[in-house]
N, C-alpha and C. Protein backbone atom coordinates (compact mmCIF):
# COMPACT_ATOMS: atom_id res chain seq x y z
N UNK A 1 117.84 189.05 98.29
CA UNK A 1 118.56 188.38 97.22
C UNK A 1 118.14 186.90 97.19
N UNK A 2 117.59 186.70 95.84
CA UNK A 2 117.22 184.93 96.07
C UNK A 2 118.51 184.47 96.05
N UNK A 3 118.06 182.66 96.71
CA UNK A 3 119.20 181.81 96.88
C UNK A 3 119.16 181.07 96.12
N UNK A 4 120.55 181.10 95.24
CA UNK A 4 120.24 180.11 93.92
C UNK A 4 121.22 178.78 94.71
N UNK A 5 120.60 177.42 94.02
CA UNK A 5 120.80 176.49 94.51
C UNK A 5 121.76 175.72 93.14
N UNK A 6 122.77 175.35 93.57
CA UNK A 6 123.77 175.05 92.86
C UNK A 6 123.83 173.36 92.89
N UNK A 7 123.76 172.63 91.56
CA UNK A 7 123.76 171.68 91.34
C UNK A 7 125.17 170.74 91.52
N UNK A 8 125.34 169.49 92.30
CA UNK A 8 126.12 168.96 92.90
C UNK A 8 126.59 168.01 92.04
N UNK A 9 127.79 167.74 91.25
CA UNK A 9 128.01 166.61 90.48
C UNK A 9 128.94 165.15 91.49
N UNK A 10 128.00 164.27 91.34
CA UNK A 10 128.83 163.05 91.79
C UNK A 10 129.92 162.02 90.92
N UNK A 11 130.76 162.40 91.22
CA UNK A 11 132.33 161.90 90.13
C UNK A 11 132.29 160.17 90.57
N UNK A 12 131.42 159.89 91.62
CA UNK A 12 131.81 158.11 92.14
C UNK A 12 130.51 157.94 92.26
N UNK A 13 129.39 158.15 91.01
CA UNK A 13 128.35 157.56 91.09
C UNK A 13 127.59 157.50 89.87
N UNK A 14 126.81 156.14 89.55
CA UNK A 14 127.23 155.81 88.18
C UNK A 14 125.73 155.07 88.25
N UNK A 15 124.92 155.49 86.46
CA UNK A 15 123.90 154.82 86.74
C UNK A 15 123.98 154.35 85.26
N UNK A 16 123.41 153.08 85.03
CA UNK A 16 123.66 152.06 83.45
C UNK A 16 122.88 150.68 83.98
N UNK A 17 121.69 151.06 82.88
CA UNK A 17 120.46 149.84 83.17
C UNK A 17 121.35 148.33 83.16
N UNK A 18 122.10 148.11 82.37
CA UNK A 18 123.29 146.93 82.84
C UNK A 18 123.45 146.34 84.02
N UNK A 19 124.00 147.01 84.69
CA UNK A 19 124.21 147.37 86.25
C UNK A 19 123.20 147.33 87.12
N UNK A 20 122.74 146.42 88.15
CA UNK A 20 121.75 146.38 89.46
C UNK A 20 120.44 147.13 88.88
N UNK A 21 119.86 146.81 87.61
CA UNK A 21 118.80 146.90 86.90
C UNK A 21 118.64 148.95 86.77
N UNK A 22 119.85 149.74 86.73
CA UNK A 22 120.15 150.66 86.53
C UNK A 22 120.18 151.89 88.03
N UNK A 23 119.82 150.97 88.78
CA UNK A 23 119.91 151.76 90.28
C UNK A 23 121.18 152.58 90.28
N UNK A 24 121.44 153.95 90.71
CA UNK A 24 122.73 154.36 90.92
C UNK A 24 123.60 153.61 91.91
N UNK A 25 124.45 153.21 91.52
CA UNK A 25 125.52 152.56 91.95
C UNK A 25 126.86 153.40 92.61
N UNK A 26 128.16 152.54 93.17
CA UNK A 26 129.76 153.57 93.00
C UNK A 26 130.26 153.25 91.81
N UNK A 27 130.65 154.28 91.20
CA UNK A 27 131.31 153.97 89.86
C UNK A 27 131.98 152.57 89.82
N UNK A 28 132.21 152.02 89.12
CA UNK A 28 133.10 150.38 88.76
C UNK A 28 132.65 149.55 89.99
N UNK A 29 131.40 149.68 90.66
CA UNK A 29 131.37 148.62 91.11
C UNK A 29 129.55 147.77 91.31
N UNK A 30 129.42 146.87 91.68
CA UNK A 30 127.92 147.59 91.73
C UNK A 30 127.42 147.49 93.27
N UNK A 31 128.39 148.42 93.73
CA UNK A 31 127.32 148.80 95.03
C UNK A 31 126.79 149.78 95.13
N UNK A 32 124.96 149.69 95.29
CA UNK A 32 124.37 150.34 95.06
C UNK A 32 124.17 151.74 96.49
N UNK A 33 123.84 152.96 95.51
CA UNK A 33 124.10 154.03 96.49
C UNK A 33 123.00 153.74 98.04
N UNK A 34 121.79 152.37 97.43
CA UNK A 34 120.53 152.65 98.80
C UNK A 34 121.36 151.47 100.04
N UNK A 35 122.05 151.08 98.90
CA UNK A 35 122.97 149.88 100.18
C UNK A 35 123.58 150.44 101.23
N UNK A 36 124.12 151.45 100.89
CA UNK A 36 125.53 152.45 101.73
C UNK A 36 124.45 153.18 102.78
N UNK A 37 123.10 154.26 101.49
CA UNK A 37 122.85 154.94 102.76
C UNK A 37 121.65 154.00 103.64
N UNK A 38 121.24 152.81 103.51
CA UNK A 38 120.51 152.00 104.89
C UNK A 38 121.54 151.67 105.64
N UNK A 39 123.00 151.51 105.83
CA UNK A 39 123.84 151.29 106.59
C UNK A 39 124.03 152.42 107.42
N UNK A 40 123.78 153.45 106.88
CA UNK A 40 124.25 154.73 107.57
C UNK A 40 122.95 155.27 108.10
N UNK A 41 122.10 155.38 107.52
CA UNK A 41 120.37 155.79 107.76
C UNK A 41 119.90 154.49 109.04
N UNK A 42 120.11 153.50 108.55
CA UNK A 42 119.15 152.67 109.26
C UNK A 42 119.68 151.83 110.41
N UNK A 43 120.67 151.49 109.62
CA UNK A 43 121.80 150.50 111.01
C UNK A 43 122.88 151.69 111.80
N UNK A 44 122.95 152.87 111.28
CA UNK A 44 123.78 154.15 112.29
C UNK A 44 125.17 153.32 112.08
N UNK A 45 125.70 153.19 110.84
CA UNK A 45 127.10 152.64 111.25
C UNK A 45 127.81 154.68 110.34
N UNK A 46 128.80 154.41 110.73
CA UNK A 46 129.63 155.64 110.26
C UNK A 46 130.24 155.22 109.04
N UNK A 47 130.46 156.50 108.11
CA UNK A 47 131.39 156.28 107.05
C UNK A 47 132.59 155.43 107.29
N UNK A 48 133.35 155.58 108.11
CA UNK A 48 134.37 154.82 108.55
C UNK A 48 134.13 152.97 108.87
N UNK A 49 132.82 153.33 109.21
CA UNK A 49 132.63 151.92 109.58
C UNK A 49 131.91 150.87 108.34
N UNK A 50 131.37 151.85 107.05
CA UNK A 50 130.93 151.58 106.18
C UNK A 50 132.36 150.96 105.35
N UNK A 51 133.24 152.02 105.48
CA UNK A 51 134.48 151.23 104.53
C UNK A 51 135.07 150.18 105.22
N UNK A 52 134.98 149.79 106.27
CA UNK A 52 135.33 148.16 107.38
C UNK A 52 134.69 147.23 106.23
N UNK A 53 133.62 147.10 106.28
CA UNK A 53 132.79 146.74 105.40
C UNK A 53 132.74 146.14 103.69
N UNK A 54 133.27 147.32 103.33
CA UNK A 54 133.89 147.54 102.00
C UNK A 54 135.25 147.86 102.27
N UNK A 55 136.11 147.63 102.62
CA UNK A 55 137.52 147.57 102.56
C UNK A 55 138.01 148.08 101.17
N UNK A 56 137.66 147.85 99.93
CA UNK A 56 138.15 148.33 98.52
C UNK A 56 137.34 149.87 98.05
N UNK A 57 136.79 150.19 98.73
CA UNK A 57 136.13 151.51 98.36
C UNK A 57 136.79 152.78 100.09
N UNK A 58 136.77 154.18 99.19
CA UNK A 58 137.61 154.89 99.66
C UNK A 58 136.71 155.96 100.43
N UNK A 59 136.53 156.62 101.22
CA UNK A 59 135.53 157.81 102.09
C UNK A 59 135.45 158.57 101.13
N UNK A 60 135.86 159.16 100.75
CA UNK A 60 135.04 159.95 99.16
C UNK A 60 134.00 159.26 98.61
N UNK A 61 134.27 157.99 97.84
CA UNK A 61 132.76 157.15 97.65
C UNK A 61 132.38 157.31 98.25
N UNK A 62 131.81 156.75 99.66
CA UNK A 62 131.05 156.92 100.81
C UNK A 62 129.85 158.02 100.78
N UNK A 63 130.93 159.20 100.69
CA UNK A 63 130.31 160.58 101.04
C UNK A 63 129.44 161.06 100.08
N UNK A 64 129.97 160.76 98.22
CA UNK A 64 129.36 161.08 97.31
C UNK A 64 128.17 160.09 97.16
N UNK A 65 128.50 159.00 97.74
CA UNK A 65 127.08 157.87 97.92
C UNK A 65 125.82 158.58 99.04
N UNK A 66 126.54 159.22 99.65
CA UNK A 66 125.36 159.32 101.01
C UNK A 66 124.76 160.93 99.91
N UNK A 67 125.81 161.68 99.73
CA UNK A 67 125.23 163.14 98.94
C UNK A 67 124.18 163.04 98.18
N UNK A 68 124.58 162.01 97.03
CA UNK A 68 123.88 161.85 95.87
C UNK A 68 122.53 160.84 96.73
N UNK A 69 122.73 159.92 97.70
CA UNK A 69 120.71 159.99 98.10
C UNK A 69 120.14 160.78 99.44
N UNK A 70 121.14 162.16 99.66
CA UNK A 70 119.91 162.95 99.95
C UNK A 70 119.44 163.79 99.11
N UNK A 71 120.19 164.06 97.72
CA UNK A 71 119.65 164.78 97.14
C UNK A 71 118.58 163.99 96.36
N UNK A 72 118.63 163.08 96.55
CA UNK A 72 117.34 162.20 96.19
C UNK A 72 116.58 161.04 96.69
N UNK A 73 116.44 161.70 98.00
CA UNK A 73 115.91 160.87 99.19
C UNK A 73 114.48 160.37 98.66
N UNK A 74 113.83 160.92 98.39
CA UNK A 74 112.78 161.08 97.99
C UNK A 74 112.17 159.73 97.41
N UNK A 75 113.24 159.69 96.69
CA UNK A 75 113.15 158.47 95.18
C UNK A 75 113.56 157.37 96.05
N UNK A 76 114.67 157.51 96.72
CA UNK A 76 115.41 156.19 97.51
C UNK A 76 114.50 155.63 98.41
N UNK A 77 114.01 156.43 99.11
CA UNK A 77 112.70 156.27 100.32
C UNK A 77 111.92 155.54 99.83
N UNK A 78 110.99 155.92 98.56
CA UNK A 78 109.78 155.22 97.81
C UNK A 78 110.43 153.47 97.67
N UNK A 79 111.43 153.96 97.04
CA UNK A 79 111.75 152.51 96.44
C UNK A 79 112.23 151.55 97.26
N UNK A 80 112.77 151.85 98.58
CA UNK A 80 112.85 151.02 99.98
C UNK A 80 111.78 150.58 100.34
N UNK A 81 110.65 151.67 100.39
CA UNK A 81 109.47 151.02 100.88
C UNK A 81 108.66 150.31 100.38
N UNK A 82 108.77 149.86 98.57
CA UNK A 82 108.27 149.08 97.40
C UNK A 82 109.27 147.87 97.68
N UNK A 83 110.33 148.00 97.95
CA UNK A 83 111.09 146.61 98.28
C UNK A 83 110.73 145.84 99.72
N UNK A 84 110.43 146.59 100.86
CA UNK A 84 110.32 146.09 101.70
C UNK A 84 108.53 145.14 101.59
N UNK A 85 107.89 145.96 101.14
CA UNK A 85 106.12 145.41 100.91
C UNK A 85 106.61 144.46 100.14
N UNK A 86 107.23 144.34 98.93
CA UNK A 86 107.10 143.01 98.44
C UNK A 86 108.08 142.08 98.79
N UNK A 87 109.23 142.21 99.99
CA UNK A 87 109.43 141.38 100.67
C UNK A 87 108.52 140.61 101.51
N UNK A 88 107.82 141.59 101.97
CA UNK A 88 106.76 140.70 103.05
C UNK A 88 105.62 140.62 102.39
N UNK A 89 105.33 140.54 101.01
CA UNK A 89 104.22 139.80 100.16
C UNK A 89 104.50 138.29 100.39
N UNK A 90 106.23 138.64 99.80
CA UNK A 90 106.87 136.92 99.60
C UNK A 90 106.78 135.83 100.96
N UNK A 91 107.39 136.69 101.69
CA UNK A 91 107.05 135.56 103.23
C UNK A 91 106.04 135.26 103.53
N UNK A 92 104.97 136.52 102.85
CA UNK A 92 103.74 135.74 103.56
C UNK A 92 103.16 134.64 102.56
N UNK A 93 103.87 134.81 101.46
CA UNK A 93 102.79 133.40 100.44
C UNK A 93 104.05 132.65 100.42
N UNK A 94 105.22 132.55 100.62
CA UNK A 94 105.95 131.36 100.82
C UNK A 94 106.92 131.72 102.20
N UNK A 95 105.98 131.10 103.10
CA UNK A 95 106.58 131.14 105.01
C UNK A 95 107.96 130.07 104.77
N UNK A 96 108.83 130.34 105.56
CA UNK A 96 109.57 129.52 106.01
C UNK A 96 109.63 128.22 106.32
N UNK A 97 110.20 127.32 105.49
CA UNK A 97 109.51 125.85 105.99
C UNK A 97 110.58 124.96 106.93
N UNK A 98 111.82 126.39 107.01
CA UNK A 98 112.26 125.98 108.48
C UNK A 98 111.47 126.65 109.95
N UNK A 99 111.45 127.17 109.82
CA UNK A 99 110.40 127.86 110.83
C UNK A 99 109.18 127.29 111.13
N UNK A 100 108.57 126.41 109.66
CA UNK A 100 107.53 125.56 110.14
C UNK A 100 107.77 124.16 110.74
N UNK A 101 109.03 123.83 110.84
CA UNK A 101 109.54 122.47 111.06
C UNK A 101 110.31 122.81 112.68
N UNK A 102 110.57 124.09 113.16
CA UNK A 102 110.83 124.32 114.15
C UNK A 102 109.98 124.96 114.96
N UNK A 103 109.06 125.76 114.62
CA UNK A 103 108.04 126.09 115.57
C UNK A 103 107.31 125.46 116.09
């Protein structure tokens, strides 16, 4: 019997080019869904410890934030790693000119 794969709707996640240049966001706010999951992906903090954090958002957000980017890890991944390269384009053509005054 094939396995049909059933499509997941996120009720606290919200995307409108307006908004953080249309990145999916939590509904009414604009925190964006790659914010939540590098906290959870990259720094290992827990849902629980994510809403410390965000104090005005509820573990349901959370969860539908982390759902909605694995089901599109894919996309989130690319575009972390396009933000991070042209972070370190920028440092490297404009270094720190505290760092040059302290090193």
């Amino acid at each position: 019997m094939p396995v049909i794969e059933k499509k997941v709707g996120h009720p606290y996640i919200s995307i409108d080019p307006k908004i953080s240049r249309g990145q999916p966001v939590i509904k009414g706010t604009r925190i964006k869904v790659l914010d939540i999951a590098i906290r959870y992906e990259l720094m290992g903090m827990s849902p629980d410890n994510i809403i410390n954090e965000y104090p005005h958002l509820r573990l349901e957000q959370i969860h539908d934030a982390l759902s909605y980017y694995y089901e599109h890890k894919k996309i989130f991944d690319e575009k972390y790693r396009e933000d991070q390269a042209f972070l370190s384009m920028l440092k490297r053509r404009y270094p720190s000119k505290l760092k040059i005054k302290v090193g």
